[in-house]
N, C-alpha and C. Protein backbone atom coordinates (compact mmCIF):
# COMPACT_ATOMS: atom_id res chain seq x y z
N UNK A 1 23.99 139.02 -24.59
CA UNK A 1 24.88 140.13 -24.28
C UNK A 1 26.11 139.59 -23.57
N UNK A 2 27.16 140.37 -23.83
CA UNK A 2 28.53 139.64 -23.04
C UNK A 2 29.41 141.13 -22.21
N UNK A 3 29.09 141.08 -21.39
CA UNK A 3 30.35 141.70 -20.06
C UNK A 3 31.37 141.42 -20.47
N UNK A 4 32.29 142.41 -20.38
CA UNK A 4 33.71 142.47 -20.81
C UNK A 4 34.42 142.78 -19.17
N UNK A 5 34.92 141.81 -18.34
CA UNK A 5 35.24 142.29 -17.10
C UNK A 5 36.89 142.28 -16.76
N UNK A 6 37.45 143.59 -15.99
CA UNK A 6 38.83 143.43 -15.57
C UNK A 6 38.96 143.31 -14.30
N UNK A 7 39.67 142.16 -14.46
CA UNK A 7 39.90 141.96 -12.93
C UNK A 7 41.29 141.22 -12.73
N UNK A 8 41.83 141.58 -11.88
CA UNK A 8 43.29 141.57 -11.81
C UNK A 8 44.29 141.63 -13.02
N UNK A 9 44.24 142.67 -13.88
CA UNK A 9 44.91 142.84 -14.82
C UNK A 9 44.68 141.82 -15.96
N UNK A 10 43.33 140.63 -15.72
CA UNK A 10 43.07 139.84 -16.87
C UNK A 10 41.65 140.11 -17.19
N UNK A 11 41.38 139.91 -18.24
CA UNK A 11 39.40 139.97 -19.03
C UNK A 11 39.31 138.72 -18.87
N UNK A 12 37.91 139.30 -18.51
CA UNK A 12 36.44 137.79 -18.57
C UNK A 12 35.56 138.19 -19.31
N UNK A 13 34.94 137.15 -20.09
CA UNK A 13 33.86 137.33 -20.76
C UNK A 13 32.79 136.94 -20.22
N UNK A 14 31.75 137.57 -19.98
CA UNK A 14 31.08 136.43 -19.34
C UNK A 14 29.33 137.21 -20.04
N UNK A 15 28.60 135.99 -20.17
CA UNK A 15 27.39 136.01 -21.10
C UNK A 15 26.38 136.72 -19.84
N UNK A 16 25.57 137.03 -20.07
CA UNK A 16 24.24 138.10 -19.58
C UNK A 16 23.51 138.41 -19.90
N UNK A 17 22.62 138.85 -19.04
CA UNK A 17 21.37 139.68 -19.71
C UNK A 17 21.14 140.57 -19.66
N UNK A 18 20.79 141.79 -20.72
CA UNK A 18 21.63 143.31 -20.75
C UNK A 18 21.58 144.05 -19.71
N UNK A 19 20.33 143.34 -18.68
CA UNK A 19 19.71 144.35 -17.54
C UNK A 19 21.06 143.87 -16.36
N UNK A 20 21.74 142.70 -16.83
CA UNK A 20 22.45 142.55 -15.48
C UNK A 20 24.48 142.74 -15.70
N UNK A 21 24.24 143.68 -16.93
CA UNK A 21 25.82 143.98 -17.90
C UNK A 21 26.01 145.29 -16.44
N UNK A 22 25.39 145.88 -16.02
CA UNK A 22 26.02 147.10 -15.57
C UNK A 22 25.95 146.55 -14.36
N UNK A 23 25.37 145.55 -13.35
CA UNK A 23 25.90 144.91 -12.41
C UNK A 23 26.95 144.30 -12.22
N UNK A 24 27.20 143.24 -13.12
CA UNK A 24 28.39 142.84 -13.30
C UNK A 24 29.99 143.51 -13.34
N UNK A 25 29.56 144.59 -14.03
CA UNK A 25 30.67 145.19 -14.25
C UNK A 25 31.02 146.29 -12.75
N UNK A 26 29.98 146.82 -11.93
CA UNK A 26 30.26 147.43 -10.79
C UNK A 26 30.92 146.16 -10.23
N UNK A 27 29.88 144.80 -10.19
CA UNK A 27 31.06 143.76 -9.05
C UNK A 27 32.56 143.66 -9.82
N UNK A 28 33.05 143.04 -10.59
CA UNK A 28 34.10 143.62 -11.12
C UNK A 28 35.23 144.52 -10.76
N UNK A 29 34.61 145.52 -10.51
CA UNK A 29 35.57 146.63 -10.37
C UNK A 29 35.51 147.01 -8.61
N UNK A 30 34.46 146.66 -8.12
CA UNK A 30 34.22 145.92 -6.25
C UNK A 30 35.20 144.65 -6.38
N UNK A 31 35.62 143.70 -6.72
CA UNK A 31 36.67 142.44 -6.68
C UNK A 31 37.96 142.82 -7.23
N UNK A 32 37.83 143.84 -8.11
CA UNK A 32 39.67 144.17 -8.47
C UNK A 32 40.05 145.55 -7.42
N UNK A 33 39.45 146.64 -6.64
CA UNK A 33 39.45 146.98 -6.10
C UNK A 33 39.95 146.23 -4.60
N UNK A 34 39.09 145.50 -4.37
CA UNK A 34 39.38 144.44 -3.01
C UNK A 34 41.16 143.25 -3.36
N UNK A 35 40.81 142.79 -4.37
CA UNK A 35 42.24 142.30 -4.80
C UNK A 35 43.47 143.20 -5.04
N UNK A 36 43.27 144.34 -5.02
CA UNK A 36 44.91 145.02 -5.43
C UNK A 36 45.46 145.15 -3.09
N UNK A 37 43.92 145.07 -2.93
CA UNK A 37 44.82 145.12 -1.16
C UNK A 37 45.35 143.80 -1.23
N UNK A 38 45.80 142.98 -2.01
CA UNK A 38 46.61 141.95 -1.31
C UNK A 38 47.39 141.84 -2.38
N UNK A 39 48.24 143.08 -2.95
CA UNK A 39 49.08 143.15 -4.29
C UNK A 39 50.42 142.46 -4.08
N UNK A 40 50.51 142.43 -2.64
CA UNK A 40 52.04 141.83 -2.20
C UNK A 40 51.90 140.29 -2.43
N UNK A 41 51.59 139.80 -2.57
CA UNK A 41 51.17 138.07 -2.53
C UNK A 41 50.81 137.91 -4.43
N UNK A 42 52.34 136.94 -4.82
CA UNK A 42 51.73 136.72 -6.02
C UNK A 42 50.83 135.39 -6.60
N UNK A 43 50.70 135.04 -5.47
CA UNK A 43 49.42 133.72 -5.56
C UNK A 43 48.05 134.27 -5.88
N UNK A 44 47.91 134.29 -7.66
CA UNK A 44 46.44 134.44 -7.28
C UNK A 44 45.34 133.58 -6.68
N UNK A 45 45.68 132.72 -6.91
CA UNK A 45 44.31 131.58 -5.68
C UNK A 45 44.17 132.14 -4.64
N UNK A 46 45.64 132.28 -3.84
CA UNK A 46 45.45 132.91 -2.90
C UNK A 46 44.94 134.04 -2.24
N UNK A 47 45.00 135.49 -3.35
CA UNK A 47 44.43 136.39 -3.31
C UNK A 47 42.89 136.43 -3.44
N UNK A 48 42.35 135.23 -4.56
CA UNK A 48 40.89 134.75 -4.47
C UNK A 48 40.28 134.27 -3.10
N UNK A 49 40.88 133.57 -2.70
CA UNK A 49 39.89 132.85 -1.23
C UNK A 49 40.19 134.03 -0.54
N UNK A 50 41.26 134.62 -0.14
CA UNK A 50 41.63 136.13 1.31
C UNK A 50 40.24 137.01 0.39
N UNK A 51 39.82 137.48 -1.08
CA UNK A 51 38.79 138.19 -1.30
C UNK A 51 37.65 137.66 -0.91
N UNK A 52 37.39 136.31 -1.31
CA UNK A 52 35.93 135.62 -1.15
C UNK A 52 35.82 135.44 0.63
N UNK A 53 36.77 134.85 0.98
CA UNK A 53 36.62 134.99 2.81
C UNK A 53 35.92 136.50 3.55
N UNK A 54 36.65 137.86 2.62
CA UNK A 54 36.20 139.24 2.87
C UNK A 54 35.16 139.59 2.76
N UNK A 55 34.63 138.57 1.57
CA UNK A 55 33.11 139.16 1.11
C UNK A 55 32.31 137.73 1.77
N UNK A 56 32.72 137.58 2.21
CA UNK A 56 31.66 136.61 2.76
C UNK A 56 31.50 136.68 3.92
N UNK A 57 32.37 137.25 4.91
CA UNK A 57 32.49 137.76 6.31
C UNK A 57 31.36 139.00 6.32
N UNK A 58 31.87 140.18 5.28
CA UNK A 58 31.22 141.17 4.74
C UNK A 58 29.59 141.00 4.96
N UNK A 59 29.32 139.63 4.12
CA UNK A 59 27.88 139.32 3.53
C UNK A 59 26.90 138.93 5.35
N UNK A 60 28.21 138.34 5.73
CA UNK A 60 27.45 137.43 7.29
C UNK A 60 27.31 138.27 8.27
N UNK A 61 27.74 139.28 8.49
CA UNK A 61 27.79 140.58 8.89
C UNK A 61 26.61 141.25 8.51
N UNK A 62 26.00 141.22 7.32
CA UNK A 62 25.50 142.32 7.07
C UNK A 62 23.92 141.38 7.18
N UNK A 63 23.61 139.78 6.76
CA UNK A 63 22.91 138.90 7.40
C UNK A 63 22.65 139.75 8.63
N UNK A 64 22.75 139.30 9.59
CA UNK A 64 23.23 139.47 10.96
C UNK A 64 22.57 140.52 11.33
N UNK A 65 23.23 141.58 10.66
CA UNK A 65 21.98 142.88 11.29
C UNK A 65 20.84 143.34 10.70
N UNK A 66 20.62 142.84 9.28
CA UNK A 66 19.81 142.50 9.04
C UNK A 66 18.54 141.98 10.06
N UNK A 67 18.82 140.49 10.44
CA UNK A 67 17.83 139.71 11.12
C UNK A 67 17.44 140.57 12.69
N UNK A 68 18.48 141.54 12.89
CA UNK A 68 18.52 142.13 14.61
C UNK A 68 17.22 143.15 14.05
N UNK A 69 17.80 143.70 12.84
CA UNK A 69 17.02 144.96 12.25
C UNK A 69 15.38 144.50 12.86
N UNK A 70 15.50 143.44 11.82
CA UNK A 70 14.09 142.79 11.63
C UNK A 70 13.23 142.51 12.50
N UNK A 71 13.85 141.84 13.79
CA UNK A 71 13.46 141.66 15.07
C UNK A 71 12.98 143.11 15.25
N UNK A 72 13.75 143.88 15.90
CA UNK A 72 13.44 145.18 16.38
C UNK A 72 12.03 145.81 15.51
N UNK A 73 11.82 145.89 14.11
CA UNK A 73 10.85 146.33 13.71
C UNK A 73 9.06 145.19 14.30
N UNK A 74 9.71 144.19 14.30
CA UNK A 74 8.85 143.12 14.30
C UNK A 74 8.27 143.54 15.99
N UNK A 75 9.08 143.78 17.25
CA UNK A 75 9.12 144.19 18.40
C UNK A 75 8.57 145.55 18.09
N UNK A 76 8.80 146.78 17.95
CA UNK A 76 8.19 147.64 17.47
C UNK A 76 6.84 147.84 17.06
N UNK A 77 6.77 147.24 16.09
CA UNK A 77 5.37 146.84 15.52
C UNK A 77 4.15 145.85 15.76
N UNK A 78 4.83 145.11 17.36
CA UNK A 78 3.71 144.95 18.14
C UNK A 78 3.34 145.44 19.27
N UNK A 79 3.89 146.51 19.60
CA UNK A 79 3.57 147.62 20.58
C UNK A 79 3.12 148.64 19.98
N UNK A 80 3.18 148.69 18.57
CA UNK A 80 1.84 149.50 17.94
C UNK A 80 0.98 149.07 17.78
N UNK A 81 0.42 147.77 17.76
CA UNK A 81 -0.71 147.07 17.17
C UNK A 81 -1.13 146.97 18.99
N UNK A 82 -0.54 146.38 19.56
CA UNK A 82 -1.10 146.46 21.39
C UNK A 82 -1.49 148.53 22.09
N UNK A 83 -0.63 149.13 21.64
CA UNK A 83 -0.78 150.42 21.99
C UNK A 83 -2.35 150.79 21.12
N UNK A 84 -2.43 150.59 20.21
CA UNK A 84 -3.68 150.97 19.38
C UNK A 84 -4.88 150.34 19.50
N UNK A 85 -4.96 148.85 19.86
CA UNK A 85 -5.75 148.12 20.43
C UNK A 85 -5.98 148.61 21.84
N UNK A 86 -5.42 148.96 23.26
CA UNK A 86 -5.22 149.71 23.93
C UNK A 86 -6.45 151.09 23.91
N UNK A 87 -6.32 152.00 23.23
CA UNK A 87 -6.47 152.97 22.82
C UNK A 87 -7.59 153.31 22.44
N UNK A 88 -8.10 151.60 21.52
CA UNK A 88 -9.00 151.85 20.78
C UNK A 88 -10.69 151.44 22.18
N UNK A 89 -9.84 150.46 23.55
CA UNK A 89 -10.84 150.18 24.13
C UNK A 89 -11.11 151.03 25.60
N UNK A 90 -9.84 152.25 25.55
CA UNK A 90 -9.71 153.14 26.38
C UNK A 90 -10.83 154.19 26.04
N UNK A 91 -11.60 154.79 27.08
CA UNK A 91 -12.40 155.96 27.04
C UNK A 91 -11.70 157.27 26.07
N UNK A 92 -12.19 157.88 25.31
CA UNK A 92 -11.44 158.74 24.55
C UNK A 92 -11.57 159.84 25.62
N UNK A 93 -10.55 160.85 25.64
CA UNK A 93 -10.45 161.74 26.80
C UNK A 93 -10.40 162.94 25.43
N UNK A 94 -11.47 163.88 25.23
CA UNK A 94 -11.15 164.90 23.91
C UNK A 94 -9.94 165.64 24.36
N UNK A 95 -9.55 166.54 25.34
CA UNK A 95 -8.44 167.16 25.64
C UNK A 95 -7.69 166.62 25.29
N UNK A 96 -6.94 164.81 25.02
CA UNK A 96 -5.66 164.32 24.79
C UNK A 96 -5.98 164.62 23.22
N UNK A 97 -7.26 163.93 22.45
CA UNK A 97 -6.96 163.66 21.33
C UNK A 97 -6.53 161.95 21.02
N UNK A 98 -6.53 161.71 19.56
CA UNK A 98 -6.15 160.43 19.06
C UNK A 98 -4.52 159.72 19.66
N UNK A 99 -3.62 161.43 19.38
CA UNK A 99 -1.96 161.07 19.59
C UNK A 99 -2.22 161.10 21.18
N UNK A 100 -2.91 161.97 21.80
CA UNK A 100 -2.78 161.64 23.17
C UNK A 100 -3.22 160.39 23.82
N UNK A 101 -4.19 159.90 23.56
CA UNK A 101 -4.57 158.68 23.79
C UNK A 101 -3.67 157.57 23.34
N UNK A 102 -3.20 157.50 22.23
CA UNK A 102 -1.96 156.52 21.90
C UNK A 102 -0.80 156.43 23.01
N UNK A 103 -0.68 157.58 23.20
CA UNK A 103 0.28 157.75 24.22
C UNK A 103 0.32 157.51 25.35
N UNK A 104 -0.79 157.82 25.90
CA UNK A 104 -1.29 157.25 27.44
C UNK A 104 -1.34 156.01 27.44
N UNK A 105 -1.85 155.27 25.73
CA UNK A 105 -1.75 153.92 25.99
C UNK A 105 -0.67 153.10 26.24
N UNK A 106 0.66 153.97 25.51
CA UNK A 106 1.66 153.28 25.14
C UNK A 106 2.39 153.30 26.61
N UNK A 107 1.94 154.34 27.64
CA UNK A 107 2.22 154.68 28.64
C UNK A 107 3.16 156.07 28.64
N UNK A 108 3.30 156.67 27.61
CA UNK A 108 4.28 157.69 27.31
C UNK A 108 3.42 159.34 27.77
N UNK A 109 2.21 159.10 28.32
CA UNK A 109 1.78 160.79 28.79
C UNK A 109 1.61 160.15 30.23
């Protein structure tokens, strides 16, 4: 299969596989979109690295909170596994219940 792509007022051809023709063509039109902001500059090289620098700042950025994300769930998700362990060797009190007892464990009643 071949992508027919516009990007800065020129076509690319570029070979594929049919599942990845309608990707291609959204990035495409994400890179000629990002290139017309630097329409004043008729260097295209130049307009290439100021895009690829954007999307790569973009990409390290989005890395980044990613890995914070990850932490935080990872932190999260061992104060459920300690709160529940907790919980599980705490006297059950019937008035709290399962959520009440989690809670007392977690320290939150």
């Amino acid at each position: 299969m071949q992508a027919v792509l516009n990007i800065a007022n020129q076509q690319f051809n570029i070979e594929c596989a049919d599942c990845d023709q309608r990707r291609l063509e959204d990035l495409a039109k994400a890179l000629d979109a990002r290139l017309a902001r630097f329409s004043g500059d008729d260097d295209a090289m130049r307009r290439l690295v100021l895009t690829a620098l954007a999307l790569l700042d973009q990409t390290q950025a989005t890395s980044a909170a990613l890995a914070l994300a990850r932490e935080e769930i990872e932190r999260l998700t061992d104060m459920v596994v300690e709160a529940r362990l907790e919980a599980q060797s705490a006297p059950v009190n019937d008035d709290l219940g399962r959520v009440g007892a989690l809670r007392l464990a977690q320290g939150a009643a």
